[in-house]
C-alpha atoms as a PDB file:
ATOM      1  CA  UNK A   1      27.325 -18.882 -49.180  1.00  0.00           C
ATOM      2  CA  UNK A   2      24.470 -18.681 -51.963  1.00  0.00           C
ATOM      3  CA  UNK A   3      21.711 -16.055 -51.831  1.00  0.00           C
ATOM      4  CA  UNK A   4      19.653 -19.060 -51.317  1.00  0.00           C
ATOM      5  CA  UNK A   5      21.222 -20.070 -47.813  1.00  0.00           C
ATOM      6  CA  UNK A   6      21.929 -16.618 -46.632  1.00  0.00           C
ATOM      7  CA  UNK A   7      18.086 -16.453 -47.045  1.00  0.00           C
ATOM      8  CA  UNK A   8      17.325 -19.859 -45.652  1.00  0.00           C
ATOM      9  CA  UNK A   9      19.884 -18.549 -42.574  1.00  0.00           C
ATOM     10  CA  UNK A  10      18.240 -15.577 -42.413  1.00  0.00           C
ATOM     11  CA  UNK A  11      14.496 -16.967 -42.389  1.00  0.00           C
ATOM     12  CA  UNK A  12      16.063 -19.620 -39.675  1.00  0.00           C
ATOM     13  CA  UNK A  13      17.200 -16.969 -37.343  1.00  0.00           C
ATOM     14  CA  UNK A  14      13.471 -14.590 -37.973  1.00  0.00           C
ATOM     15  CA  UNK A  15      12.023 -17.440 -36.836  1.00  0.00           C
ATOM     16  CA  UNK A  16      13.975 -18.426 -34.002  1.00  0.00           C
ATOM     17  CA  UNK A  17      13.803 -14.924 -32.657  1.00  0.00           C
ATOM     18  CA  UNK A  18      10.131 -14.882 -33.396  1.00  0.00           C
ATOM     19  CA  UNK A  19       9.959 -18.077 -31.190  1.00  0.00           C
ATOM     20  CA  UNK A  20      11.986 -17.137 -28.296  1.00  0.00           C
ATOM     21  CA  UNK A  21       9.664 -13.404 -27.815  1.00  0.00           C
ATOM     22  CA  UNK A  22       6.129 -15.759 -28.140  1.00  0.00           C
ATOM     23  CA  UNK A  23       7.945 -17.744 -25.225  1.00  0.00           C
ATOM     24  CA  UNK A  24       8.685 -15.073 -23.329  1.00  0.00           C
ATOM     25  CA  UNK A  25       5.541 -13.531 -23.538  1.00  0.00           C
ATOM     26  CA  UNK A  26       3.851 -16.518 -22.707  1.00  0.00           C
ATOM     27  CA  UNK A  27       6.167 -16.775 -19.565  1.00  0.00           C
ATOM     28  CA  UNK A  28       5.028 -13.619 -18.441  1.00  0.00           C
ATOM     29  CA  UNK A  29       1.363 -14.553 -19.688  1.00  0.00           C
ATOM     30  CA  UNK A  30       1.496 -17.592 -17.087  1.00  0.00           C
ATOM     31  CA  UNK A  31       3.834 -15.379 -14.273  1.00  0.00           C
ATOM     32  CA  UNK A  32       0.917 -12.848 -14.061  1.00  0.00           C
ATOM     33  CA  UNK A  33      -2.310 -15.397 -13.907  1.00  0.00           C
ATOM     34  CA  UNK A  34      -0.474 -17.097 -11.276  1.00  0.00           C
ATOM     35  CA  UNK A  35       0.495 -14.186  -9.259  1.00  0.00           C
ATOM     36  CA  UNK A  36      -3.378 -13.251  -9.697  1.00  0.00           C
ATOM     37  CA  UNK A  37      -4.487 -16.729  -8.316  1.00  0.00           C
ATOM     38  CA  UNK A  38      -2.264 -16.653  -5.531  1.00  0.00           C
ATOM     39  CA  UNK A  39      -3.443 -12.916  -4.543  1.00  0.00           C
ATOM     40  CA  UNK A  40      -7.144 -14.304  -4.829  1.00  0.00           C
ATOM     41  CA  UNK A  41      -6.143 -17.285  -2.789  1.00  0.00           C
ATOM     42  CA  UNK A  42      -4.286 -15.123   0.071  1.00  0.00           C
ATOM     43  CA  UNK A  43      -7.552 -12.810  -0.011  1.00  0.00           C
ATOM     44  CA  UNK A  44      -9.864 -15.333   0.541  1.00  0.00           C
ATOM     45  CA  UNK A  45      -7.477 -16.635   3.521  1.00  0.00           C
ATOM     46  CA  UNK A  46      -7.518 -13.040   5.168  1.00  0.00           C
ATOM     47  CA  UNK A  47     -11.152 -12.738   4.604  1.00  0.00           C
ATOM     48  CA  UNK A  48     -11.738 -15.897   6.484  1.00  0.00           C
ATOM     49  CA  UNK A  49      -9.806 -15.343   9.257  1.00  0.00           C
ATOM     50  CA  UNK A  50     -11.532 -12.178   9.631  1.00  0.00           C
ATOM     51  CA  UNK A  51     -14.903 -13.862   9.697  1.00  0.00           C
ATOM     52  CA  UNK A  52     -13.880 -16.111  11.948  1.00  0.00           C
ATOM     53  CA  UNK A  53     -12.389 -13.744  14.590  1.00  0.00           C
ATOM     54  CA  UNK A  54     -15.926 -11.834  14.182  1.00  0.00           C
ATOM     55  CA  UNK A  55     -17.437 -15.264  15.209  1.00  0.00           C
ATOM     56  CA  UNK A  56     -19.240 -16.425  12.161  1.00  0.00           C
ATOM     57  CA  UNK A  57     -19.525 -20.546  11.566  1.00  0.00           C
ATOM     58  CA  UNK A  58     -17.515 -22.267   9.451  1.00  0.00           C
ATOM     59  CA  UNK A  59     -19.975 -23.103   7.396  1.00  0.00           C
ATOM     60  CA  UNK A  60     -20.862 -19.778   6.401  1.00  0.00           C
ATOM     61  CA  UNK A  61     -17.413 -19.035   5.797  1.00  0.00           C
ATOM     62  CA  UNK A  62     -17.430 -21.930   3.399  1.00  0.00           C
ATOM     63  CA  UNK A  63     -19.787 -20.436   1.484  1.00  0.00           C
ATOM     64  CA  UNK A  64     -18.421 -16.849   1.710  1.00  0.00           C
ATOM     65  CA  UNK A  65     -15.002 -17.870   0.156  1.00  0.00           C
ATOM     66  CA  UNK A  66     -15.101 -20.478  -1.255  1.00  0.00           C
ATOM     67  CA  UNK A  67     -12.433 -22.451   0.793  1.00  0.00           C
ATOM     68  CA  UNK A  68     -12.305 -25.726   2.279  1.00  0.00           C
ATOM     69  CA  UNK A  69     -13.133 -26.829   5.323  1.00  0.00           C
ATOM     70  CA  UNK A  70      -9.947 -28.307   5.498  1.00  0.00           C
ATOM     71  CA  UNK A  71      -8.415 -24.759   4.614  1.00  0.00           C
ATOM     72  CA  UNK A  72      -9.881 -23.117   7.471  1.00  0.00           C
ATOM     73  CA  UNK A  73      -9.475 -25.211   9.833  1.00  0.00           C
ATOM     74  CA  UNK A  74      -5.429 -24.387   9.132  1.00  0.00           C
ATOM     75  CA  UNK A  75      -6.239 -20.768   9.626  1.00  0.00           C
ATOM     76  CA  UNK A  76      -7.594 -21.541  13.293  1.00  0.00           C
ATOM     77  CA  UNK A  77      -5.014 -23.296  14.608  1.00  0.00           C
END
């Protein structure tokens, strides 16, 4: 091998490295924000079904937490 491909190999395999670590990290990037939304999301669920056990209307809780009408309708039944 020539000092010229044992570089070329070695720049190859730098890179590749350098490539899989940005991946991971941007796995773990996405893993995070989406564990985040989902603990927002499962917040605003409790919250709701709080508000509605204290007797508040559905339209309030609409604006409260931002859910759907749809969504809390799930949570009463």
């Amino acid at each position: 091998m020539t000092i010229a491909e044992k570089l070329i190999t070695e720049g190859m395999e730098k890179g590749m490295e350098k490539g899989i670590e940005k991946g991971i990290e941007k796995g773990m990037e996405k893993g995070i924000e989406k564990g985040i939304e989902k603990g927002m999301e499962k917040g605003k669920l409790e919250v709701a079904e709080n508000l509605l056990r204290l007797g508040m209307g559905i339209d309030m809780i609409i604006k409260a937490t931002g859910l759907s009408e749809e969504e809390i309708r799930k949570i009463m039944n």
